[in-house]
Each structure stands twice: as C-alpha cells, then as structure tokens.
N, C-alpha and C. Protein backbone atom coordinates (compact mmCIF):
# COMPACT_ATOMS: atom_id res chain seq x y z
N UNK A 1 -86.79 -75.65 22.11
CA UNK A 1 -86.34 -76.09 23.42
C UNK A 1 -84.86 -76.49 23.35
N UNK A 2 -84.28 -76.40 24.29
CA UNK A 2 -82.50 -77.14 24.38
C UNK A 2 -82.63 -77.91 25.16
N UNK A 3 -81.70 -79.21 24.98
CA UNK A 3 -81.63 -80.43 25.70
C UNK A 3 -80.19 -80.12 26.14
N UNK A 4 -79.93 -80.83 27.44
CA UNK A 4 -79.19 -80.75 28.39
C UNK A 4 -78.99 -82.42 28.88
N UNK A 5 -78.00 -82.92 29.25
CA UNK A 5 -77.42 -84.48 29.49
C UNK A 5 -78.83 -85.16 29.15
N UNK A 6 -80.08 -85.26 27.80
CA UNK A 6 -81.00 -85.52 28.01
C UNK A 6 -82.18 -85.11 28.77
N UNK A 7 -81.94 -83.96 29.64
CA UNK A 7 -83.45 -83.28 29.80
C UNK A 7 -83.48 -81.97 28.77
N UNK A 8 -84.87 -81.96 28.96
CA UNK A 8 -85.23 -81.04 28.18
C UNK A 8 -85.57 -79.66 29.17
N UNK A 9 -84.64 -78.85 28.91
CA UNK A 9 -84.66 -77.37 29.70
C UNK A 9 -85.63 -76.49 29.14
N UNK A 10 -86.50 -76.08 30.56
CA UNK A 10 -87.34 -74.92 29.91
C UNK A 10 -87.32 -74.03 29.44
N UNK A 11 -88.21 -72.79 28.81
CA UNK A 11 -87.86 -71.87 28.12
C UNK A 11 -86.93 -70.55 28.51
N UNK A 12 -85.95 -70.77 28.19
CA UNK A 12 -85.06 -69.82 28.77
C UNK A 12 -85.08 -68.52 29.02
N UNK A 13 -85.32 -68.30 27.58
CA UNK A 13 -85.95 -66.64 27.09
C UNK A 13 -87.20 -65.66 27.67
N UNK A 14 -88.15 -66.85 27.59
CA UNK A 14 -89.69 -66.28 28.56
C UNK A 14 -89.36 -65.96 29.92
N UNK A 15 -88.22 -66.80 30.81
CA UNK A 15 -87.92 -66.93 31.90
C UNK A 15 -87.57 -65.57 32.25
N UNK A 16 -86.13 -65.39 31.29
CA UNK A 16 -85.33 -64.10 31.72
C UNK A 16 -86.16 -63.22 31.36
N UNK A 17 -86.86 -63.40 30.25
CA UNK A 17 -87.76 -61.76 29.76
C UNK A 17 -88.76 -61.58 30.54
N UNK A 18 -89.30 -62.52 31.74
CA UNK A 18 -90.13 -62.06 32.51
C UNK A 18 -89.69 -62.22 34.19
N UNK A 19 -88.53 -62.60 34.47
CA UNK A 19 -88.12 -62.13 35.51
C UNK A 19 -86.96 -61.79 35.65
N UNK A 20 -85.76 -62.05 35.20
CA UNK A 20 -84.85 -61.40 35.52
C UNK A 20 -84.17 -59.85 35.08
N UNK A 21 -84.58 -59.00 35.62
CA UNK A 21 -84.64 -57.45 35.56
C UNK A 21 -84.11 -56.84 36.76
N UNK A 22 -83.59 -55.95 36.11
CA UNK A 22 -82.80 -55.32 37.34
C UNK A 22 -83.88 -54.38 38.00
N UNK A 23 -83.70 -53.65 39.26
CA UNK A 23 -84.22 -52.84 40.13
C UNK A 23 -85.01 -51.59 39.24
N UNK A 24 -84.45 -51.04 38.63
CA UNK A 24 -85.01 -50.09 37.13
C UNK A 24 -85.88 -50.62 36.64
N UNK A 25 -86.00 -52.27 36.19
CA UNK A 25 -87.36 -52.93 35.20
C UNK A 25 -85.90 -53.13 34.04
N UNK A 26 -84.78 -53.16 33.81
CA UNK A 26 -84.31 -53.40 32.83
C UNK A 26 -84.02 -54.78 32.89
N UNK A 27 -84.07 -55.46 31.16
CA UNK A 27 -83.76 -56.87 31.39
C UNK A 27 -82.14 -56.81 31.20
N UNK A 28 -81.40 -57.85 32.42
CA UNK A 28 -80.52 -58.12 32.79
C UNK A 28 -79.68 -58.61 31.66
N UNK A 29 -80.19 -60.29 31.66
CA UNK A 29 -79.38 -60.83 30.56
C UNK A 29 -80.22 -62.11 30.37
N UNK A 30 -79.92 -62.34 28.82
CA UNK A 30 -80.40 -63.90 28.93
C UNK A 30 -79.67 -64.87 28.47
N UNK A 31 -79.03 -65.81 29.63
CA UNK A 31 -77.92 -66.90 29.25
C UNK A 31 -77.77 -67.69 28.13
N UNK A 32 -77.15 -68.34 27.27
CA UNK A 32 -77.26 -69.16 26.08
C UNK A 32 -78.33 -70.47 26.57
N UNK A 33 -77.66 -70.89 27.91
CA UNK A 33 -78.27 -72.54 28.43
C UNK A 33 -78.64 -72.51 30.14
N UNK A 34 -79.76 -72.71 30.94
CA UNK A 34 -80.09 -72.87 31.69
C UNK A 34 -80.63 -73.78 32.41
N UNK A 35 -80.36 -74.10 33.92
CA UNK A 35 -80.86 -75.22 34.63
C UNK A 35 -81.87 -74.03 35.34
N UNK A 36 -83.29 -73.54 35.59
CA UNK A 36 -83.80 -72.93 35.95
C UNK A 36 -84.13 -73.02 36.96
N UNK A 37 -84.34 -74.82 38.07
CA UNK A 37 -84.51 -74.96 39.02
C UNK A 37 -83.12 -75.20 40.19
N UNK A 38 -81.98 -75.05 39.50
CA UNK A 38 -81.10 -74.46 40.47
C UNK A 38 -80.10 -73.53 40.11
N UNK A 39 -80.94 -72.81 39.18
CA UNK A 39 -80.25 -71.36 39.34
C UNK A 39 -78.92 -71.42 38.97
N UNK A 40 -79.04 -72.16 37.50
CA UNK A 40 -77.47 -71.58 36.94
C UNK A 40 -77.59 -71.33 35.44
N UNK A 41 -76.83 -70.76 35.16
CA UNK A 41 -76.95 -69.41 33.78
C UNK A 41 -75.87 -70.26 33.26
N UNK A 42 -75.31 -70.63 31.91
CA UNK A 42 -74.30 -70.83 31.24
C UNK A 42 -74.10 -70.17 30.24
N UNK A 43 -73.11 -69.12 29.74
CA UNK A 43 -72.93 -68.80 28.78
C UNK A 43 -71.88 -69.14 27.80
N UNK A 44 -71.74 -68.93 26.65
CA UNK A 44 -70.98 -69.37 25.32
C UNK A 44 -70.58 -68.70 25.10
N UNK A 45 -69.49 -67.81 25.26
CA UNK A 45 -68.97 -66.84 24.47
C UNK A 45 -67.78 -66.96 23.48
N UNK A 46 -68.05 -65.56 22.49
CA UNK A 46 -66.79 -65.83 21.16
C UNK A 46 -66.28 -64.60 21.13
N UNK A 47 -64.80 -64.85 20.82
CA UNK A 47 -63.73 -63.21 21.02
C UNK A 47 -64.60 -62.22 20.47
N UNK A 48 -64.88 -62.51 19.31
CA UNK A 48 -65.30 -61.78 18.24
C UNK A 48 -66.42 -61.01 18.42
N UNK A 49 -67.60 -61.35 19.55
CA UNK A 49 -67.97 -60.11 19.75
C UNK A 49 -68.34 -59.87 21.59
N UNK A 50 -67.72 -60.70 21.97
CA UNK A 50 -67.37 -60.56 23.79
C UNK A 50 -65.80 -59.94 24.26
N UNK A 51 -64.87 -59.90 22.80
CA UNK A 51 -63.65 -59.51 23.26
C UNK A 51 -62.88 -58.29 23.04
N UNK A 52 -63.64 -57.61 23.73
CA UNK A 52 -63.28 -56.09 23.67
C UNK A 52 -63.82 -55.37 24.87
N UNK A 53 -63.20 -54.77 25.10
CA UNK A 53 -63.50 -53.52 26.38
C UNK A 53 -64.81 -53.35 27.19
N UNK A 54 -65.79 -52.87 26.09
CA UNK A 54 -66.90 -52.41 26.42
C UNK A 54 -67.48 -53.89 26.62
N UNK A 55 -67.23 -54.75 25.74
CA UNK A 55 -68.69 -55.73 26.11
C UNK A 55 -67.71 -56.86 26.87
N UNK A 56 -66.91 -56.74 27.69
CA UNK A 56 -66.42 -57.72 28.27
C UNK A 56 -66.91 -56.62 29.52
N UNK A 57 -66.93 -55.29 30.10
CA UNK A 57 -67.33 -54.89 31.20
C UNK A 57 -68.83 -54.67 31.51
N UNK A 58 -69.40 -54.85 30.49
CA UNK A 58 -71.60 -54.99 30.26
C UNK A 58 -71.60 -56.48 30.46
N UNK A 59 -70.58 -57.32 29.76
CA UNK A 59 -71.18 -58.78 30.48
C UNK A 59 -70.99 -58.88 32.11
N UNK A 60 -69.49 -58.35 32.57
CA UNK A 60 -69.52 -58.46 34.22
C UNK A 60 -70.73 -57.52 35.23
N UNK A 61 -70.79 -56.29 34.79
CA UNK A 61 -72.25 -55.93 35.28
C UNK A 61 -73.67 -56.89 35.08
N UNK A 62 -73.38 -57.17 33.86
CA UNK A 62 -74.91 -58.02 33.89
C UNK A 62 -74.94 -59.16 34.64
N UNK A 63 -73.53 -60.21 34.57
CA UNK A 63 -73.69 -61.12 35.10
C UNK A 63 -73.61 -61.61 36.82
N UNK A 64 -72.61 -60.41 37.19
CA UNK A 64 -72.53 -59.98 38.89
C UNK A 64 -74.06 -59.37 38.64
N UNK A 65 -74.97 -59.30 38.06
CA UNK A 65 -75.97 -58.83 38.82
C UNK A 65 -77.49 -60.16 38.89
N UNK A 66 -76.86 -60.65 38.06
CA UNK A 66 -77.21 -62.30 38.20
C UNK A 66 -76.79 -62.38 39.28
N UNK A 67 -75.68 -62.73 39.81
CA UNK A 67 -74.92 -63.75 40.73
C UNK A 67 -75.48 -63.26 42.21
N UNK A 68 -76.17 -62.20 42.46
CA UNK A 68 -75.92 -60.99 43.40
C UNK A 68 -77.93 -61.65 43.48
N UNK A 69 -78.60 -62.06 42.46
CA UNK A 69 -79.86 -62.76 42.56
C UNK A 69 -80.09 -63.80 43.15
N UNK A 70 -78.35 -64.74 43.49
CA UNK A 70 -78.43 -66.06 43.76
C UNK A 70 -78.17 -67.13 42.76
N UNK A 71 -77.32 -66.59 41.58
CA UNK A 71 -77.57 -67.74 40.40
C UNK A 71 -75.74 -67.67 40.42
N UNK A 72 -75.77 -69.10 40.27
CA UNK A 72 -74.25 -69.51 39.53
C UNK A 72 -74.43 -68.72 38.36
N UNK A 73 -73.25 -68.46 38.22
CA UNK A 73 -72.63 -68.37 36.39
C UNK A 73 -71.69 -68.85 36.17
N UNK A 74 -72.00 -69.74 34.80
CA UNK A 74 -70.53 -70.37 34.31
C UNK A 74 -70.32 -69.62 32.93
N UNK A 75 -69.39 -69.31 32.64
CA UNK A 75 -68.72 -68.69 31.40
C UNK A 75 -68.00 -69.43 30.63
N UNK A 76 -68.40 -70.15 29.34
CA UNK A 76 -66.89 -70.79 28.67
C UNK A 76 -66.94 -69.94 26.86
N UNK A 77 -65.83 -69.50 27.09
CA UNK A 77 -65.14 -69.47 25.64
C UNK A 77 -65.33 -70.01 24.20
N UNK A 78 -65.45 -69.68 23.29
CA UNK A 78 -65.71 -70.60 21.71
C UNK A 78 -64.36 -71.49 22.11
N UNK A 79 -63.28 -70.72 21.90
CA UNK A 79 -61.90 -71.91 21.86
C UNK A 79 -61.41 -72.92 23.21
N UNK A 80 -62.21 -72.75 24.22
CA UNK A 80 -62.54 -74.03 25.42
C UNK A 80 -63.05 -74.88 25.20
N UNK A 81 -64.83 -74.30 24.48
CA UNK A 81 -65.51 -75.03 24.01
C UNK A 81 -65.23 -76.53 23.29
N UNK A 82 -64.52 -75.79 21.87
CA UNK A 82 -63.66 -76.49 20.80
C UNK A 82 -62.99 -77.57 21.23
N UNK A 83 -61.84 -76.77 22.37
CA UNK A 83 -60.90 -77.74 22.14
C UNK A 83 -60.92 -78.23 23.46
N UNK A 84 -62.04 -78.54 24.50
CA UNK A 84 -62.09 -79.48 25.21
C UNK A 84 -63.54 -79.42 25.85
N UNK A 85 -64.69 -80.27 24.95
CA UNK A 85 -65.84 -79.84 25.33
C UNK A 85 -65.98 -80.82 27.15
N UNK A 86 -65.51 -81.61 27.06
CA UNK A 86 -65.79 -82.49 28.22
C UNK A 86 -65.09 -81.51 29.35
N UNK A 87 -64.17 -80.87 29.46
CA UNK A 87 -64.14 -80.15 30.65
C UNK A 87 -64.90 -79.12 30.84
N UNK A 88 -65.76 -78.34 29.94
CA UNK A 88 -66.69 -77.90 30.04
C UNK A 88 -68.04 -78.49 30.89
N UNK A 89 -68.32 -79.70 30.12
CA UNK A 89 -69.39 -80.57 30.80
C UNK A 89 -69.46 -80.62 32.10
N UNK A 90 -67.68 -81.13 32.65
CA UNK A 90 -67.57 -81.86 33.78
C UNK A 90 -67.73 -80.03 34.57
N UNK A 91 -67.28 -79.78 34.36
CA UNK A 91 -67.53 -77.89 35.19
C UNK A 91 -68.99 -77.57 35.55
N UNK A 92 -69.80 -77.91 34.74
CA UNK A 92 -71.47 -77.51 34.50
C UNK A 92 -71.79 -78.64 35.16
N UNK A 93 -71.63 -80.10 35.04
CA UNK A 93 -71.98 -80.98 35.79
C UNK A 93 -71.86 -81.11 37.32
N UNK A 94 -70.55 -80.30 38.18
CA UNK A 94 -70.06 -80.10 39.49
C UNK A 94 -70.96 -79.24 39.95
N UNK A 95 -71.33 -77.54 39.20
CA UNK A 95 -72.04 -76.77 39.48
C UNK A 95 -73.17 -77.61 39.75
N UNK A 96 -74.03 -78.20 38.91
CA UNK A 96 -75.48 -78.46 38.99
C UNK A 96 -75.17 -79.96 40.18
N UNK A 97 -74.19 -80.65 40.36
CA UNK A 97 -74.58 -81.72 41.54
C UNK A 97 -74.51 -80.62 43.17
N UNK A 98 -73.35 -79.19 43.06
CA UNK A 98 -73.25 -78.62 44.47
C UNK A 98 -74.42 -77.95 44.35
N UNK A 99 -75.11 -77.28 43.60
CA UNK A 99 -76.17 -76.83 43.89
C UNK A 99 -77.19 -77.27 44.39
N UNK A 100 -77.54 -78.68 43.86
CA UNK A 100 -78.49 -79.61 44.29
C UNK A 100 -78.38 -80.04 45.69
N UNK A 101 -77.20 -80.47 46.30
CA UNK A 101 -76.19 -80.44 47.39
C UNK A 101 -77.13 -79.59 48.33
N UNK A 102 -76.33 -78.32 48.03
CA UNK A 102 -76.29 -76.92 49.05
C UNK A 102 -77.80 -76.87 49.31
N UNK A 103 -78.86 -77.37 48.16
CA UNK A 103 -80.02 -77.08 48.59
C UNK A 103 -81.03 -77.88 49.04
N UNK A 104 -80.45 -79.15 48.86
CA UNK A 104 -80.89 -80.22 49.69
C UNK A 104 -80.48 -80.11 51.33
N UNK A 105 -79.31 -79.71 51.64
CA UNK A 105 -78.91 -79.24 53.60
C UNK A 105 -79.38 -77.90 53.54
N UNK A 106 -79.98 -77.55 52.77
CA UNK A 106 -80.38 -75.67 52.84
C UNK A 106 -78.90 -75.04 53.40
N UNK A 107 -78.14 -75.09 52.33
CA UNK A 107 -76.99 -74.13 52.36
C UNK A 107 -77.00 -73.29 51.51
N UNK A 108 -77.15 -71.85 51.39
CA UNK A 108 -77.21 -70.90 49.97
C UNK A 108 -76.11 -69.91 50.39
C-alpha cells in the first residue's frame, strides 16, 4: 500500500488494471501515486527513461487520455522532486483541496 499526508491510498495497480483502458480494451497507464476518489494520477518521472522523444510523446497520449476520463494529472520530475519536495506537496495538496471543492458545488 502507499501512504499519502497519512492516509493510506488504495490499490493503485488493481484500479488502473481493471479500469482504466482505452476504447480498444488497452491499459492506459498506471500512475506512480493516486487519490482514487478524486481522480488524480501523480506521476514521478526520471530523464533517464521519460527523456527522450518517443516516451515523452506515449506519456502525453496516455496521459491526455486520462485527463480526457476526467482525472487531474500532475507530473513532477526526479530533479523537482530532489530539490524541492515541498513544492511538489503544496501542488498535489491544491489539486486534491480544488477537486474536493469543484465536487462538493458539482463543478467538473
């Protein structure tokens, strides 16, 4: 399981491997870290194997096809990560209070 500001997030993997698929039946993607009840994906990425051509244009298909489901995506970097994890936090923390927000006045 992964913990998140102290909760414990559900299974991420079972989630995406059993619903998120594209129109074909192909599986989409499955995020590093997830809030599953408001629909946001976080991923971790490192140059080393996100920084190149091909798999920097398979992550924007996969992940516009997330977004296109209704799910935030946040994207941060190994060297963001590193060298400033708290603005990371505070980014993932804004997402998950507007979401909660938008869906508490039913705004989507």
């Amino acid at each position: 399981m992964v913990y998140a500001n102290g909760r414990k997030l559900k299974s991420i993997r079972a989630f995406f491997e059993g619903g998120a698929r594209s129109g074909a039946g192909e599986l989409l993607t499955i995020p590093d870290f997830a809030y599953l009840e408001r629909k946001i994906a976080i991923y971790c990425d490192g140059f080393a194997y996100h920084g190149n051509v091909d798999s920097l244009g398979g992550d924007a298909r996969k992940r516009n096809a997330l977004q296109a489901k209704g799910w935030a995506v946040l994207t941060f970097w190994g060297r963001q990560i590193l060298r400033n994890p708290g603005a990371c936090e505070a980014q993932i923390w804004q997402c998950y209070q507007f979401r909660r927000t938008t869906r508490e006045i039913n705004i989507t």
